[in-house]
PDB file of N, CA and C in Angstrom:
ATOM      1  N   UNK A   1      -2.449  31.087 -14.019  1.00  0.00           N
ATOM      2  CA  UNK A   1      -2.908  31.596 -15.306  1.00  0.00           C
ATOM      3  C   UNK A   1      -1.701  31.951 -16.176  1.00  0.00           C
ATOM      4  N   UNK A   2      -1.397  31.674 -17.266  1.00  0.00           N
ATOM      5  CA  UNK A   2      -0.893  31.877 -18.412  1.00  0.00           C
ATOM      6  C   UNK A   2      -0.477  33.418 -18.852  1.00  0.00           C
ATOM      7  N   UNK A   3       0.502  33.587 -19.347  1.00  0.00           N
ATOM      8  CA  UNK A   3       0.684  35.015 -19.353  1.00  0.00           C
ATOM      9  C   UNK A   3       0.669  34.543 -20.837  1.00  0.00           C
ATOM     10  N   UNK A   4      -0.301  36.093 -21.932  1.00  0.00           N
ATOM     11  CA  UNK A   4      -0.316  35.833 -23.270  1.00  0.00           C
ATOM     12  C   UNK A   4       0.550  36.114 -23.872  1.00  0.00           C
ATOM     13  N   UNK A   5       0.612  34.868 -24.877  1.00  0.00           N
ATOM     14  CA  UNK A   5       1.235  35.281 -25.731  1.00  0.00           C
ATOM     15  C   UNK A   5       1.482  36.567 -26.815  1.00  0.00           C
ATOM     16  N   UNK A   6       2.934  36.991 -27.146  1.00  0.00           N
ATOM     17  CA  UNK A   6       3.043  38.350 -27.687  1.00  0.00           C
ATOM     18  C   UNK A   6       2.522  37.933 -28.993  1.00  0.00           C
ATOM     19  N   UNK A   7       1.926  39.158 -30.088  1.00  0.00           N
ATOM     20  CA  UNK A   7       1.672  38.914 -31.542  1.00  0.00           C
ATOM     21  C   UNK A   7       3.140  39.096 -32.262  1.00  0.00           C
ATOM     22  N   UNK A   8       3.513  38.406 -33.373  1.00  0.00           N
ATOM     23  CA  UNK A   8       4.927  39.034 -34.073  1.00  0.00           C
ATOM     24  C   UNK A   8       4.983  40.446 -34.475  1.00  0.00           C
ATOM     25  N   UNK A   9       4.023  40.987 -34.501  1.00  0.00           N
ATOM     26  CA  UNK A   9       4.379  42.513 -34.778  1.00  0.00           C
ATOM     27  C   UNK A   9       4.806  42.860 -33.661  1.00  0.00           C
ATOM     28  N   UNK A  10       4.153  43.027 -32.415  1.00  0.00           N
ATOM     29  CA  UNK A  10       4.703  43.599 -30.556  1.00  0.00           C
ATOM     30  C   UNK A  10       5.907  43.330 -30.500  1.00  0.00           C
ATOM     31  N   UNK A  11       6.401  41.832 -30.794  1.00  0.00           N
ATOM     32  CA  UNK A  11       7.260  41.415 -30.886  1.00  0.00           C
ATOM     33  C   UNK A  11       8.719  42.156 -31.734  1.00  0.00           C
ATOM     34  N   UNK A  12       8.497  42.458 -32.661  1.00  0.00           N
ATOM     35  CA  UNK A  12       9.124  43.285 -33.318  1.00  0.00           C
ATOM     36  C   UNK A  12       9.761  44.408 -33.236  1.00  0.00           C
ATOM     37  N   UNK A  13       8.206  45.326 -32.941  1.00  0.00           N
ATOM     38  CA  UNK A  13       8.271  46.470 -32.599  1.00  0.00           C
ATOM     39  C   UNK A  13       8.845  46.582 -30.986  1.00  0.00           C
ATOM     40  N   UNK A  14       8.864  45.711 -29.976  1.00  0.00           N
ATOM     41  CA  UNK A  14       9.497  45.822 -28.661  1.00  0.00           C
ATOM     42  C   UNK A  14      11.252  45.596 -29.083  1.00  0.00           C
ATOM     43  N   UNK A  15      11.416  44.526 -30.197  1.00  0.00           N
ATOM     44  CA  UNK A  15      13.035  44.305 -30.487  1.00  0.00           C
ATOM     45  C   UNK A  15      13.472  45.510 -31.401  1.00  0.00           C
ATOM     46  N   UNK A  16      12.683  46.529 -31.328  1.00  0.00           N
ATOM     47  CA  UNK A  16      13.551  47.659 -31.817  1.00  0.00           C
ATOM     48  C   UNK A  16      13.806  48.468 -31.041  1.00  0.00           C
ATOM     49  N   UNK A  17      13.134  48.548 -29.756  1.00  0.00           N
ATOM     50  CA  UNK A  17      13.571  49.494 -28.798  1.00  0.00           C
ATOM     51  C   UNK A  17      14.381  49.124 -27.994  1.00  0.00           C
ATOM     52  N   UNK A  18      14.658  47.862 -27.269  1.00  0.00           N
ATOM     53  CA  UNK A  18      15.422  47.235 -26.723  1.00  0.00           C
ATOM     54  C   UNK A  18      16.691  46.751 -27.383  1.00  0.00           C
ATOM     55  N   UNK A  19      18.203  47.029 -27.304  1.00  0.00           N
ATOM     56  CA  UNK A  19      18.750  47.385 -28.299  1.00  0.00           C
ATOM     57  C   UNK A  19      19.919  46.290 -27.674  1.00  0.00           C
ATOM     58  N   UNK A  20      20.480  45.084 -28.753  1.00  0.00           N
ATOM     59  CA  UNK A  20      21.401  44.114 -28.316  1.00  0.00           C
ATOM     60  C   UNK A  20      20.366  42.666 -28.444  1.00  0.00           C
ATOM     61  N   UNK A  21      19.057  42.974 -28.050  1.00  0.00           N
ATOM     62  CA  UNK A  21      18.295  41.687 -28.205  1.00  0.00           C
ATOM     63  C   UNK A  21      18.126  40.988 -29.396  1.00  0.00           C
ATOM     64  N   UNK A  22      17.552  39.758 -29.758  1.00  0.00           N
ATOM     65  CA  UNK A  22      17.434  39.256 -30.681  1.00  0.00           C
ATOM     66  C   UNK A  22      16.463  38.409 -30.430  1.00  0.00           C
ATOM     67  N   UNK A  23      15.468  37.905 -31.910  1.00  0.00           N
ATOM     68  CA  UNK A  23      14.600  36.655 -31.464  1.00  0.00           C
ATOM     69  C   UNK A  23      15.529  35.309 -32.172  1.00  0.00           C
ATOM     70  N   UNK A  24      14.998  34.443 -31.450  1.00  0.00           N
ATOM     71  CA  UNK A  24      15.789  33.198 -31.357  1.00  0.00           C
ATOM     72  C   UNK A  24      15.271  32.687 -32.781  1.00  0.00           C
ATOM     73  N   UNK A  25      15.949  31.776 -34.035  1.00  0.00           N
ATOM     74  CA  UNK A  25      15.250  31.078 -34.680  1.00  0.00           C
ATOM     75  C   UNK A  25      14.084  30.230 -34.601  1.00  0.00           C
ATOM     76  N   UNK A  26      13.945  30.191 -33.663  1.00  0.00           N
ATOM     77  CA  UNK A  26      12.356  29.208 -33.149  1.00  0.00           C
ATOM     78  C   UNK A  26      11.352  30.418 -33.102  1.00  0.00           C
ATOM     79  N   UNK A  27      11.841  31.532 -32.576  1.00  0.00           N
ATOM     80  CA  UNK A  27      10.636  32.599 -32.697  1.00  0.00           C
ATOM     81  C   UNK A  27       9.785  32.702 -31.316  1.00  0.00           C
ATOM     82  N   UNK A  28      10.390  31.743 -30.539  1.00  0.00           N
ATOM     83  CA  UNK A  28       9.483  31.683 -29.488  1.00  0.00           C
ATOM     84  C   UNK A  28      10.474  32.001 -27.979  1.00  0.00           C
ATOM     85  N   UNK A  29      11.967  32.836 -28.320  1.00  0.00           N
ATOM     86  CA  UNK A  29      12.627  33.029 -27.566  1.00  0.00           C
ATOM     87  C   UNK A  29      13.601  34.534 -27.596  1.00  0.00           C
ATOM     88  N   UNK A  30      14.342  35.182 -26.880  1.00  0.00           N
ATOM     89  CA  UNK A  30      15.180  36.550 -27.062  1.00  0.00           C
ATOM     90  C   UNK A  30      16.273  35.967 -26.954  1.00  0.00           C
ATOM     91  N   UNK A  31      17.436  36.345 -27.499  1.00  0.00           N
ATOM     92  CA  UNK A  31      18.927  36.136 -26.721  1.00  0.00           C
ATOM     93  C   UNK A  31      19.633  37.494 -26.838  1.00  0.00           C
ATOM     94  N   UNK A  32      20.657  37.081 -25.978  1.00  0.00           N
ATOM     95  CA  UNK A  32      21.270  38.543 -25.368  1.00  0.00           C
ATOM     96  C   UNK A  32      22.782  38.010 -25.220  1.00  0.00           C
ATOM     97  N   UNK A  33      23.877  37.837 -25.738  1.00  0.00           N
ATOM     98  CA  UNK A  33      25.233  38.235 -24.940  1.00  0.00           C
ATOM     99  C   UNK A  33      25.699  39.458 -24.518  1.00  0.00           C
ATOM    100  N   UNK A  34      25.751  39.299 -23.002  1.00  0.00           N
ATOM    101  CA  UNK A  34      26.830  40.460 -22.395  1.00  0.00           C
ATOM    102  C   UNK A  34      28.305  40.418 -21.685  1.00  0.00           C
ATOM    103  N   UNK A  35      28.390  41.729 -22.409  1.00  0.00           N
ATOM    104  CA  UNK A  35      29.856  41.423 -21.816  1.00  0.00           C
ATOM    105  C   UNK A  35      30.742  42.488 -20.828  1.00  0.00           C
ATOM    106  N   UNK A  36      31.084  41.942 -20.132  1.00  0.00           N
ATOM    107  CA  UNK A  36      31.813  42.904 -18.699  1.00  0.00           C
ATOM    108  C   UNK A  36      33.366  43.102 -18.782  1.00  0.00           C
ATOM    109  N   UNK A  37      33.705  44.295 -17.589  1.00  0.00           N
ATOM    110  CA  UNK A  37      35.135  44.244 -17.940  1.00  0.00           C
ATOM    111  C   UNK A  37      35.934  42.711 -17.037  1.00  0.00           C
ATOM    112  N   UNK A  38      35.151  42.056 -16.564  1.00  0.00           N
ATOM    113  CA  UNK A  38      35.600  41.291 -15.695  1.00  0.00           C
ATOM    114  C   UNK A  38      34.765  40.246 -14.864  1.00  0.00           C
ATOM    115  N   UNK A  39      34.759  38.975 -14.379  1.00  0.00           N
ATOM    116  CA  UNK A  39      34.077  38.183 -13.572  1.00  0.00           C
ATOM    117  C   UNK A  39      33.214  38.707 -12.637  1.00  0.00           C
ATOM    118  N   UNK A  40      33.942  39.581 -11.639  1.00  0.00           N
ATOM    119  CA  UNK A  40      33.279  40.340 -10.448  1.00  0.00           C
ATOM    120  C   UNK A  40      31.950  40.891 -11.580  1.00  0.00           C
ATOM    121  N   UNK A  41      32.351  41.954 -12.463  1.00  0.00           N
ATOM    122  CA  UNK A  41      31.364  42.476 -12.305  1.00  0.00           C
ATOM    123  C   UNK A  41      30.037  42.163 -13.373  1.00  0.00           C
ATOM    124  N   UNK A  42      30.806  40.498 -13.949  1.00  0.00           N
ATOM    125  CA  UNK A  42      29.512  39.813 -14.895  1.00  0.00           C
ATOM    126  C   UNK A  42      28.840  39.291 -13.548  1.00  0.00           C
ATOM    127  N   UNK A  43      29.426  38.549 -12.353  1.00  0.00           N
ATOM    128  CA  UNK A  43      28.811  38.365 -11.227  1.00  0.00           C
ATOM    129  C   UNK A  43      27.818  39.112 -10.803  1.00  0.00           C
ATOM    130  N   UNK A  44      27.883  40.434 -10.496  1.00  0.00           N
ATOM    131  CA  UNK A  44      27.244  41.056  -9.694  1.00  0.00           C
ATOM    132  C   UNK A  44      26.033  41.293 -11.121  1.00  0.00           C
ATOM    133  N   UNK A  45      26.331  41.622 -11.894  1.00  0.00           N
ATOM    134  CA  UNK A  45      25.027  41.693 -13.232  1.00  0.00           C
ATOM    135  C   UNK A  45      23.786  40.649 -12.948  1.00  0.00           C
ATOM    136  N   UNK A  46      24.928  39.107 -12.563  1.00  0.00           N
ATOM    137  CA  UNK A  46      23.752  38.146 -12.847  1.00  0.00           C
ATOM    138  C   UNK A  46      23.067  38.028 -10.976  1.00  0.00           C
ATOM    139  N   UNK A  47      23.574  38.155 -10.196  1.00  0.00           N
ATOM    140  CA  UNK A  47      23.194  38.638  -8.887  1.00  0.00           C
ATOM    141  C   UNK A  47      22.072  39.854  -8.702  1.00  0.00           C
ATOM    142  N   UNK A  48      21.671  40.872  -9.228  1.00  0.00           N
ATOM    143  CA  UNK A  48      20.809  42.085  -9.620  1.00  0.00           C
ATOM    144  C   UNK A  48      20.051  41.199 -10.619  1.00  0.00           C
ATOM    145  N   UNK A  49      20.137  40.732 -11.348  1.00  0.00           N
ATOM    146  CA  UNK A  49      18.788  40.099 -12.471  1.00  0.00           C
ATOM    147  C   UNK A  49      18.413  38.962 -11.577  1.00  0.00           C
ATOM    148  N   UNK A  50      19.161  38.166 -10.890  1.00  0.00           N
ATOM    149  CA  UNK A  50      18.453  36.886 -10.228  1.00  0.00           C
ATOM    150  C   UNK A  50      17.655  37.256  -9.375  1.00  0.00           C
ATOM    151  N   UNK A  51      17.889  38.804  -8.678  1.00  0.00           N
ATOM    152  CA  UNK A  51      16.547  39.413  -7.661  1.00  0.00           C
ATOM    153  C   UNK A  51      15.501  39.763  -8.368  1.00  0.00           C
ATOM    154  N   UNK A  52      16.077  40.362  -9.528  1.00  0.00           N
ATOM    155  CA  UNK A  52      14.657  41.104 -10.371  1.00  0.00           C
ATOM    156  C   UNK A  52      13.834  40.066 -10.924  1.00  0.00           C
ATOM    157  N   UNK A  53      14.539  38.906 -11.428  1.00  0.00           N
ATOM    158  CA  UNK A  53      13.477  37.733 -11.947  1.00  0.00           C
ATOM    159  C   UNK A  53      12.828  37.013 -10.570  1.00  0.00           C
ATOM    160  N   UNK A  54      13.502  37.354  -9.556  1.00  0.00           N
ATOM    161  CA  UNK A  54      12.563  36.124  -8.834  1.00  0.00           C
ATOM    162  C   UNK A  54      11.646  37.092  -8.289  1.00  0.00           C
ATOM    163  N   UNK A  55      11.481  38.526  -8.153  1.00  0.00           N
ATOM    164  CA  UNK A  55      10.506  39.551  -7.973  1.00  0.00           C
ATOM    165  C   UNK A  55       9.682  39.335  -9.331  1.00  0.00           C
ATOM    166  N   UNK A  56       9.381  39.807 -10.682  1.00  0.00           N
ATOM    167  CA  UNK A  56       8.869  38.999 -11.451  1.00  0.00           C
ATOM    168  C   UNK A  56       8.354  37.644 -11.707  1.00  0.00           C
ATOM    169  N   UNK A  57       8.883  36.464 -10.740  1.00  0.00           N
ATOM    170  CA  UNK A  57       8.747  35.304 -10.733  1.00  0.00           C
ATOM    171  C   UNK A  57       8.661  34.517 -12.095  1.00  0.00           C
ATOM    172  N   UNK A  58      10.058  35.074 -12.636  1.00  0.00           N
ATOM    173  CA  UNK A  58      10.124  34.654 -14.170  1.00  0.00           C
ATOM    174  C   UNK A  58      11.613  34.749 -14.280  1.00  0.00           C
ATOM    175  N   UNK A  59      12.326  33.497 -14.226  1.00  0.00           N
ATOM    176  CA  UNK A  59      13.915  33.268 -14.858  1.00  0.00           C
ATOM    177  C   UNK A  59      14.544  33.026 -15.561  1.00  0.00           C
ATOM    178  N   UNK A  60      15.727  33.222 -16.026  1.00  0.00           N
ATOM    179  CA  UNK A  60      16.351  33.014 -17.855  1.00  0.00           C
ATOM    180  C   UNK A  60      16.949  32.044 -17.225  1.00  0.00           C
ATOM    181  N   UNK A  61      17.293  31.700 -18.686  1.00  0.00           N
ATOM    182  CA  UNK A  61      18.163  30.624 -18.753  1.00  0.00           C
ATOM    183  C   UNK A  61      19.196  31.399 -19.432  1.00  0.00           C
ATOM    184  N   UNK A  62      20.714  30.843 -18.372  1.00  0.00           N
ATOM    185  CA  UNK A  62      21.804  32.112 -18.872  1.00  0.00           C
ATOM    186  C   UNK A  62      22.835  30.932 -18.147  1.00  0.00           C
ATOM    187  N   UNK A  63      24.195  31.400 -18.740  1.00  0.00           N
ATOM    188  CA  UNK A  63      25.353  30.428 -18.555  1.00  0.00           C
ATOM    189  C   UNK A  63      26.197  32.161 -18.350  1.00  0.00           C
ATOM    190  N   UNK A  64      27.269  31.703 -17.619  1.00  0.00           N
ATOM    191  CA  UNK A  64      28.662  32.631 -17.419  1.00  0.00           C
ATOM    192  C   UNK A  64      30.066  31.787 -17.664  1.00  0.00           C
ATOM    193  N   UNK A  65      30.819  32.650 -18.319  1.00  0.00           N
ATOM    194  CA  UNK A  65      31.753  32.194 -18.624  1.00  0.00           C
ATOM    195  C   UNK A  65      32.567  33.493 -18.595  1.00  0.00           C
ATOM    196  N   UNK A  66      33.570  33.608 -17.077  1.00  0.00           N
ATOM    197  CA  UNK A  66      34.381  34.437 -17.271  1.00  0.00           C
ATOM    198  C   UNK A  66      33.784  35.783 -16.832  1.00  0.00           C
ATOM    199  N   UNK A  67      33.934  36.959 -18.275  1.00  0.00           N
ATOM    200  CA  UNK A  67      33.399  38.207 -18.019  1.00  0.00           C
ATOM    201  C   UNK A  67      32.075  38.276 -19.006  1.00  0.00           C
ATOM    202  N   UNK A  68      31.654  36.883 -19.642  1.00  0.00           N
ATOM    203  CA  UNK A  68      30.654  36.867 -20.712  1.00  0.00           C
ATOM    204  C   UNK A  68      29.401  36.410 -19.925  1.00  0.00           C
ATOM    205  N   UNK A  69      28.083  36.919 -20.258  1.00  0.00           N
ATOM    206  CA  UNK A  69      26.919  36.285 -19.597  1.00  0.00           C
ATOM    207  C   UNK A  69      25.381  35.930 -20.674  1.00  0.00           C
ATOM    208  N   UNK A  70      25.323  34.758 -21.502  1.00  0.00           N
ATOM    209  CA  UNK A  70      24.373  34.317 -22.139  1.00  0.00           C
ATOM    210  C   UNK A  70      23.372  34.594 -21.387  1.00  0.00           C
ATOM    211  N   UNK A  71      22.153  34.891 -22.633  1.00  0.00           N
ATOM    212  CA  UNK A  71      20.892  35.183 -21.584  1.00  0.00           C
ATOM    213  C   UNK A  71      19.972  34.506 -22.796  1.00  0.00           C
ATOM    214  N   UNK A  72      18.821  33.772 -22.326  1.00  0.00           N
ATOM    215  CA  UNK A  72      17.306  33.095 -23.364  1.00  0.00           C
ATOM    216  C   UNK A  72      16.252  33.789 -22.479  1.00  0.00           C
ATOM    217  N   UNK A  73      15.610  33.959 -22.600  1.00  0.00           N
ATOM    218  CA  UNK A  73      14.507  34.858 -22.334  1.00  0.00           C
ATOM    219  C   UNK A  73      13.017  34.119 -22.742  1.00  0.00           C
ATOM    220  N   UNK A  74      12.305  33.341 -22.374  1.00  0.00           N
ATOM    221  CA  UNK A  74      11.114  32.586 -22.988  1.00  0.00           C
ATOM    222  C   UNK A  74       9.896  32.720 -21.527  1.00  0.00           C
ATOM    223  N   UNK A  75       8.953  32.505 -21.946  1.00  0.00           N
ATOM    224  CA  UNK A  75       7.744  32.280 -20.825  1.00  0.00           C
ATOM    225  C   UNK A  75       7.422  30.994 -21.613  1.00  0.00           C
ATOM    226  N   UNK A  76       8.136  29.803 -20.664  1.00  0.00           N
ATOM    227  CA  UNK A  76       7.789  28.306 -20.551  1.00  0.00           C
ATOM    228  C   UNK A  76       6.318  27.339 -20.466  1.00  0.00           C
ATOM    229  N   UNK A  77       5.505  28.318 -19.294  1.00  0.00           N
ATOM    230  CA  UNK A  77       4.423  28.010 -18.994  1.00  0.00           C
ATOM    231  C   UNK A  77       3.570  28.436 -20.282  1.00  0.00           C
ATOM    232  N   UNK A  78       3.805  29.888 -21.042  1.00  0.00           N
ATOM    233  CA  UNK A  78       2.974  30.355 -22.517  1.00  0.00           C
ATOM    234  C   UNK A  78       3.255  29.546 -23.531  1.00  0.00           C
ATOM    235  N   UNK A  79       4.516  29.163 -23.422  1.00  0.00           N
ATOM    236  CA  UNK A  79       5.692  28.425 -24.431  1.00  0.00           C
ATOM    237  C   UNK A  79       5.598  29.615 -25.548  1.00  0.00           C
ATOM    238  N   UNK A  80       6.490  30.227 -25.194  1.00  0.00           N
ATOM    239  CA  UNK A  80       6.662  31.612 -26.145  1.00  0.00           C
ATOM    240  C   UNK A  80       6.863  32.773 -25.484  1.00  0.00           C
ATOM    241  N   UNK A  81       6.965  33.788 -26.014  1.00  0.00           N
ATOM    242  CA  UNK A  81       7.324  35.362 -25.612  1.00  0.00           C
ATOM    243  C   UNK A  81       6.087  36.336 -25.061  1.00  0.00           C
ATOM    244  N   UNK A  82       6.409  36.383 -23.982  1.00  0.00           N
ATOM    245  CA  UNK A  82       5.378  37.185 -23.397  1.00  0.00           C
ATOM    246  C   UNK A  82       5.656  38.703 -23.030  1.00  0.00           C
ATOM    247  N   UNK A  83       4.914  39.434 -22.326  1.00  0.00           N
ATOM    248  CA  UNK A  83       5.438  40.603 -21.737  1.00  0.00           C
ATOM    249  C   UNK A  83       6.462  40.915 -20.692  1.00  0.00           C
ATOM    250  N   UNK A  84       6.409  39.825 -19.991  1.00  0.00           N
ATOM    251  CA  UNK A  84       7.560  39.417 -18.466  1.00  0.00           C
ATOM    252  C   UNK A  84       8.787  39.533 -19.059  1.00  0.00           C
ATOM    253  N   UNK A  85       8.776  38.591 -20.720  1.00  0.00           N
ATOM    254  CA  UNK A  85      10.191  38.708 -20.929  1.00  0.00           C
ATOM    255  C   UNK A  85      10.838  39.779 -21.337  1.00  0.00           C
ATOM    256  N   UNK A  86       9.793  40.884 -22.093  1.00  0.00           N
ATOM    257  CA  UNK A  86      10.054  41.803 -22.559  1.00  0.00           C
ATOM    258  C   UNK A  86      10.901  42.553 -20.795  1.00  0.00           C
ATOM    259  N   UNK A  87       9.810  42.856 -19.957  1.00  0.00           N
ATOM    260  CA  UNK A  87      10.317  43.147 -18.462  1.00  0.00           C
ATOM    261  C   UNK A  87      11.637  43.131 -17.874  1.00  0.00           C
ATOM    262  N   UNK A  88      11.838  41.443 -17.950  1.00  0.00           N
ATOM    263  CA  UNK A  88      13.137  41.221 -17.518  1.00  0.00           C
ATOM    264  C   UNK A  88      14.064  41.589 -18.006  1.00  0.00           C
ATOM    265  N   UNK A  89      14.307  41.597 -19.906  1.00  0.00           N
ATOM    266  CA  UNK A  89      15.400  41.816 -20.769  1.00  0.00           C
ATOM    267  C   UNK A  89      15.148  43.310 -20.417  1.00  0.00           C
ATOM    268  N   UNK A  90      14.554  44.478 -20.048  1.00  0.00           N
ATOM    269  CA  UNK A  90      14.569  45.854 -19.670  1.00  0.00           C
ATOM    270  C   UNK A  90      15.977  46.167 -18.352  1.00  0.00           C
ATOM    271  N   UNK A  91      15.031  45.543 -17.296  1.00  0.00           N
ATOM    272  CA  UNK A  91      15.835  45.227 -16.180  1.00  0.00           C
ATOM    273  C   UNK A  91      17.208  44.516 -15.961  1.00  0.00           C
ATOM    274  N   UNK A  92      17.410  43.688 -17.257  1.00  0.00           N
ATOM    275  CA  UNK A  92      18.884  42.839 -17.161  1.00  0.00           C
ATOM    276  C   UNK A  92      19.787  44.316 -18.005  1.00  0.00           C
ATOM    277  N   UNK A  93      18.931  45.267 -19.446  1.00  0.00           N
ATOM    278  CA  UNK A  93      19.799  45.989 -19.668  1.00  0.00           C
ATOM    279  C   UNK A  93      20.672  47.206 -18.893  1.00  0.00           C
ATOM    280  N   UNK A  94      19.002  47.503 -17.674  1.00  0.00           N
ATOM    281  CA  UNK A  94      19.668  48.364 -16.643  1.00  0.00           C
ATOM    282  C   UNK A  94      20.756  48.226 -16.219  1.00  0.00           C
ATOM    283  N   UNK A  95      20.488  47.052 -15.644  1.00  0.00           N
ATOM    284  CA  UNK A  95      21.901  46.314 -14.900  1.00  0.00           C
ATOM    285  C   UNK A  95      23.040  46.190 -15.277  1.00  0.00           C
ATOM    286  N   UNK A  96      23.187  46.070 -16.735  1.00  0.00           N
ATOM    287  CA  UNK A  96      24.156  45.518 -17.811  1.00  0.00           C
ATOM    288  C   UNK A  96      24.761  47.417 -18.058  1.00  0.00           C
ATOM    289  N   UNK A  97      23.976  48.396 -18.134  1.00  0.00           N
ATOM    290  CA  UNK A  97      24.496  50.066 -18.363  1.00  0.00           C
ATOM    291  C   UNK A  97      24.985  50.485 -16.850  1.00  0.00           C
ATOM    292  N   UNK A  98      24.449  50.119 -15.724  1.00  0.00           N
ATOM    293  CA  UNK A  98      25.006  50.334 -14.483  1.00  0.00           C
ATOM    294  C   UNK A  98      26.736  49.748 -13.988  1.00  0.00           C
ATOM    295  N   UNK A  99      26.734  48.560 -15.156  1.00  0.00           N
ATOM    296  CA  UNK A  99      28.143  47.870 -14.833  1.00  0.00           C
ATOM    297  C   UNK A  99      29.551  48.063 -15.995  1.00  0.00           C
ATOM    298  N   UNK A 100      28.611  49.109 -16.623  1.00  0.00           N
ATOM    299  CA  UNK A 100      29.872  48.988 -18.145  1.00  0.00           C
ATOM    300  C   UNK A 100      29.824  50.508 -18.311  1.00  0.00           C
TER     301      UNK A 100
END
């Protein structure tokens, strides 16, 4: 089953509390750059979110480079922004205040 799609207001109103996020020009995605003091510990960031998304059973699409870690945030199966993503981008910021 399909997880629903968010309305653009939820949408909105969730990208004001969550602070660093952004919606993608398509509208149907979040992005996030983070940044660490170092490899190790952009590593271990994306190591703690790869448990939390596969507990969620919902994964970004994210590249590393260095101490930098891209993050897209979409529900593929909704094709668009759901609540999971809202979830995960929560849980990646934990992770991201635990390492900086």
């Amino acid at each position: 089953m399909r997880d629903p799609l968010l309305e653009p207001a939820a949408i909105e109103a969730a990208l004001a509390e969550i602070e660093g996020w952004e919606l993608a020009p398509d509208g149907r995605s979040i992005l996030r750059n983070f940044k660490f003091a170092d490899f190790r510990a952009a590593f271990a960031f994306m190591t703690e979110c790869a448990l939390s998304a596969e507990k969620l059973d919902h994964h970004p699409e994210w590249s590393n480079v260095y101490s930098r870690v891209s993050v897209t945030l979409t529900t593929h199966d909704s094709g668009g922004l759901t609540e999971r993503d809202l979830r995960l981008a929560r849980l990646m910021d934990k992770a991201a205040r635990a390492r900086n």
